[in-house]
Every structure is written in C-alpha cells, then in structure tokens.
C-alpha atoms as a PDB file:
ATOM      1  CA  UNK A   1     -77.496  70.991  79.163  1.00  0.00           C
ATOM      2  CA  UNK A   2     -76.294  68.812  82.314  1.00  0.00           C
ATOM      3  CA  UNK A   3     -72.820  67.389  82.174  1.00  0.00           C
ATOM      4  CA  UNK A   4     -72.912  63.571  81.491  1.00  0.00           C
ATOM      5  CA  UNK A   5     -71.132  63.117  84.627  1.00  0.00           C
ATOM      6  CA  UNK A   6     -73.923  64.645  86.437  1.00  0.00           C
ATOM      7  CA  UNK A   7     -76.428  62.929  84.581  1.00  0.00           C
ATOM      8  CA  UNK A   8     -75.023  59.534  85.053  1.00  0.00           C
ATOM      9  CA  UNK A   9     -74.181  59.850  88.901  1.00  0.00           C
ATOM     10  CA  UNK A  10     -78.086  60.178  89.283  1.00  0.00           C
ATOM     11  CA  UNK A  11     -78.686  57.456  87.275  1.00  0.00           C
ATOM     12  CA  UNK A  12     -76.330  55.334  89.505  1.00  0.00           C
ATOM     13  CA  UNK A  13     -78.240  56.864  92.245  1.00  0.00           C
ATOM     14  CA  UNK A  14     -81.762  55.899  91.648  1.00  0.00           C
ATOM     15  CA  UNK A  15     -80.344  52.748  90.729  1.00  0.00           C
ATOM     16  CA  UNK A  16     -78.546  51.950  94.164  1.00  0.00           C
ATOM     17  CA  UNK A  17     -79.980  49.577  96.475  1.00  0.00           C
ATOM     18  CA  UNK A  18     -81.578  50.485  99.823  1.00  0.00           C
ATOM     19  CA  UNK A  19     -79.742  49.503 102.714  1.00  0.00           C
ATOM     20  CA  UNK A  20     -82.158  50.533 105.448  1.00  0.00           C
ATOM     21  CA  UNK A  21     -85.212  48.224 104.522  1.00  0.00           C
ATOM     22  CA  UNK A  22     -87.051  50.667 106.937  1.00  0.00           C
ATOM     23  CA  UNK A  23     -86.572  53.955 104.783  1.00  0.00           C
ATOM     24  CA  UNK A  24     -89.426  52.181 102.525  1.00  0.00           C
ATOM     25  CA  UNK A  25     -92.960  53.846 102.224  1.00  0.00           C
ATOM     26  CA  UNK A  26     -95.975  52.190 101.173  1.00  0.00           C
ATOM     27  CA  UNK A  27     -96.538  52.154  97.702  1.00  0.00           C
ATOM     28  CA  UNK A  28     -93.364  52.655  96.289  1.00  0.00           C
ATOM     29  CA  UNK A  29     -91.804  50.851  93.318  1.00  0.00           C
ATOM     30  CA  UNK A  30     -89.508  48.615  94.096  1.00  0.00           C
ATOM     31  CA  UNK A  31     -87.370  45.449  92.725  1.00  0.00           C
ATOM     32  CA  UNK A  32     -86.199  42.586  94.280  1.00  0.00           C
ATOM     33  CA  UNK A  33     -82.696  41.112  93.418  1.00  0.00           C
ATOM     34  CA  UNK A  34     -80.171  38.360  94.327  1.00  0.00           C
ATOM     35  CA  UNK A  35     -76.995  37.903  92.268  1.00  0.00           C
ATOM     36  CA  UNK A  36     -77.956  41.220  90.551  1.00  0.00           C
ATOM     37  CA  UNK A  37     -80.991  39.123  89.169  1.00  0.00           C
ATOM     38  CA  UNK A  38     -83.935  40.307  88.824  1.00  0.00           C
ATOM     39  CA  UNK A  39     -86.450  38.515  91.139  1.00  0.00           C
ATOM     40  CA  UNK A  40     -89.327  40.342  91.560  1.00  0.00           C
ATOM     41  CA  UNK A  41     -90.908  43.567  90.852  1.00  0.00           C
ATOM     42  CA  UNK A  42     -93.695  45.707  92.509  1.00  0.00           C
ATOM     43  CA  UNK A  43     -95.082  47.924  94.986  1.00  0.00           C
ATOM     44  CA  UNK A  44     -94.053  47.607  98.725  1.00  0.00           C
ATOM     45  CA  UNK A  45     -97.050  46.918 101.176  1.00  0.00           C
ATOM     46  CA  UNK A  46     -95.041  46.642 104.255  1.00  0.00           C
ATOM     47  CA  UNK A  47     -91.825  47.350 105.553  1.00  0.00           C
ATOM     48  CA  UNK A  48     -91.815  45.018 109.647  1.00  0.00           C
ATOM     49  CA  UNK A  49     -90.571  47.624 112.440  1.00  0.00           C
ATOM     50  CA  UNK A  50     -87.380  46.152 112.699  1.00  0.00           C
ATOM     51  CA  UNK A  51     -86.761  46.819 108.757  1.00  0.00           C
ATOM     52  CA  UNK A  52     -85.478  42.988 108.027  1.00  0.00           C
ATOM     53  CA  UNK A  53     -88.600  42.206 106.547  1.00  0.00           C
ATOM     54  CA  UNK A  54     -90.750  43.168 103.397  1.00  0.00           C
ATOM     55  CA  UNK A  55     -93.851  42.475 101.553  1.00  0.00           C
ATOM     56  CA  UNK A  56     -94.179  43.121  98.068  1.00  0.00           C
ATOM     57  CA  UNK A  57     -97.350  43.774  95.721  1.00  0.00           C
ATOM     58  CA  UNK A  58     -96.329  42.199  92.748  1.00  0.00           C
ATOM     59  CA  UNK A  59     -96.338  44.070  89.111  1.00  0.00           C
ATOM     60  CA  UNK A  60     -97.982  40.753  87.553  1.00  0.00           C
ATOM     61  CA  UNK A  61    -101.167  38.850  88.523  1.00  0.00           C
ATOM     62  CA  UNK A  62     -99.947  37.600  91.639  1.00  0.00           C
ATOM     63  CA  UNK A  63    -100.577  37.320  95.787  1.00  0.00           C
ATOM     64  CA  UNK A  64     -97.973  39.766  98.216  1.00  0.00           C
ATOM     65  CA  UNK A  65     -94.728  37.905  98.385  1.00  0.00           C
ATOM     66  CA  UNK A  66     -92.805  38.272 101.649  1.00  0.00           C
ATOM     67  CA  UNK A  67     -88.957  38.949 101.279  1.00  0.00           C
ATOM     68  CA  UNK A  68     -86.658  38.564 104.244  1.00  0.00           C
ATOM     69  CA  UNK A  69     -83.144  40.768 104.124  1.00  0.00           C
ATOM     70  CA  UNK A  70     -81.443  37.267 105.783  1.00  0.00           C
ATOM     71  CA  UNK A  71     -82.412  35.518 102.477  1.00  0.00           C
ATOM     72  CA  UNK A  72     -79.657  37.570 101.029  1.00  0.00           C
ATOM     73  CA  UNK A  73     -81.345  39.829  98.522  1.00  0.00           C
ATOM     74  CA  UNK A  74     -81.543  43.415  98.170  1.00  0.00           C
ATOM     75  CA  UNK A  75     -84.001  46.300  97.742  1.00  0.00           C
ATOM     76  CA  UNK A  76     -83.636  48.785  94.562  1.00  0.00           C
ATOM     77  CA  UNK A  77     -85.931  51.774  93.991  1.00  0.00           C
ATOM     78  CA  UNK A  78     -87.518  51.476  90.149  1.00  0.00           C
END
C-alpha cells in the first residue's frame, strides 16, 4: 500500500499546470483555465513553434478554439 503522502504528491502532479505550452503533443487531454475556472476542455490539435499559442479540440460538439498564453490562462493535463 503507497503512503498517502506519495499518493497525493502525484495527484498534485498530474494536476499542475504546464508551463512550457510547447511540451504539448497532439492529442492529449487537456483543460483550459483562468481564475482556476474551468474554461474549456479537450484534446490539443496544435501547439505554434514558439509555444504561446494553442488550439484545442473541444470535448463537446464544438469547432477548435484557439487559446493564446497572453490571454492569461493556463494549460492543465486531464
């Protein structure tokens, strides 16, 4: 059995936002918040070269939204 300590540190982990925009693959499950809101949700389709900018497949019914990391919001793996 894993210590709880251990346990929640890799919660915290998986939960911590991505810094580097450019670290991002294609296809991975992201969301998208500002003011630790929840804005969007989805897969990433693009990460630009210079890593300040990011489209997003969105979970729901809905076109690729384009994100930009001077807007202020942040990245979190899901």
């Amino acid at each position: 059995m894993k210590a709880r300590g251990t346990v929640m540190s890799r919660r915290l982990a998986s939960a911590a936002t991505v810094s580097d925009w450019g670290s991002l693959k294609a296809g991975e499950r992201v969301e998208i918040l500002k003011h630790a809101q929840v804005l969007a949700a989805g897969e990433v389709e693009e990460v630009s070269l210079s890593g300040n900018v990011l489209w997003l497949v969105p979970a729901g019914p809905s076109e690729t939204q384009l994100f930009l990391k001077s807007d202020g919001v942040q990245v979190r793996r899901s």
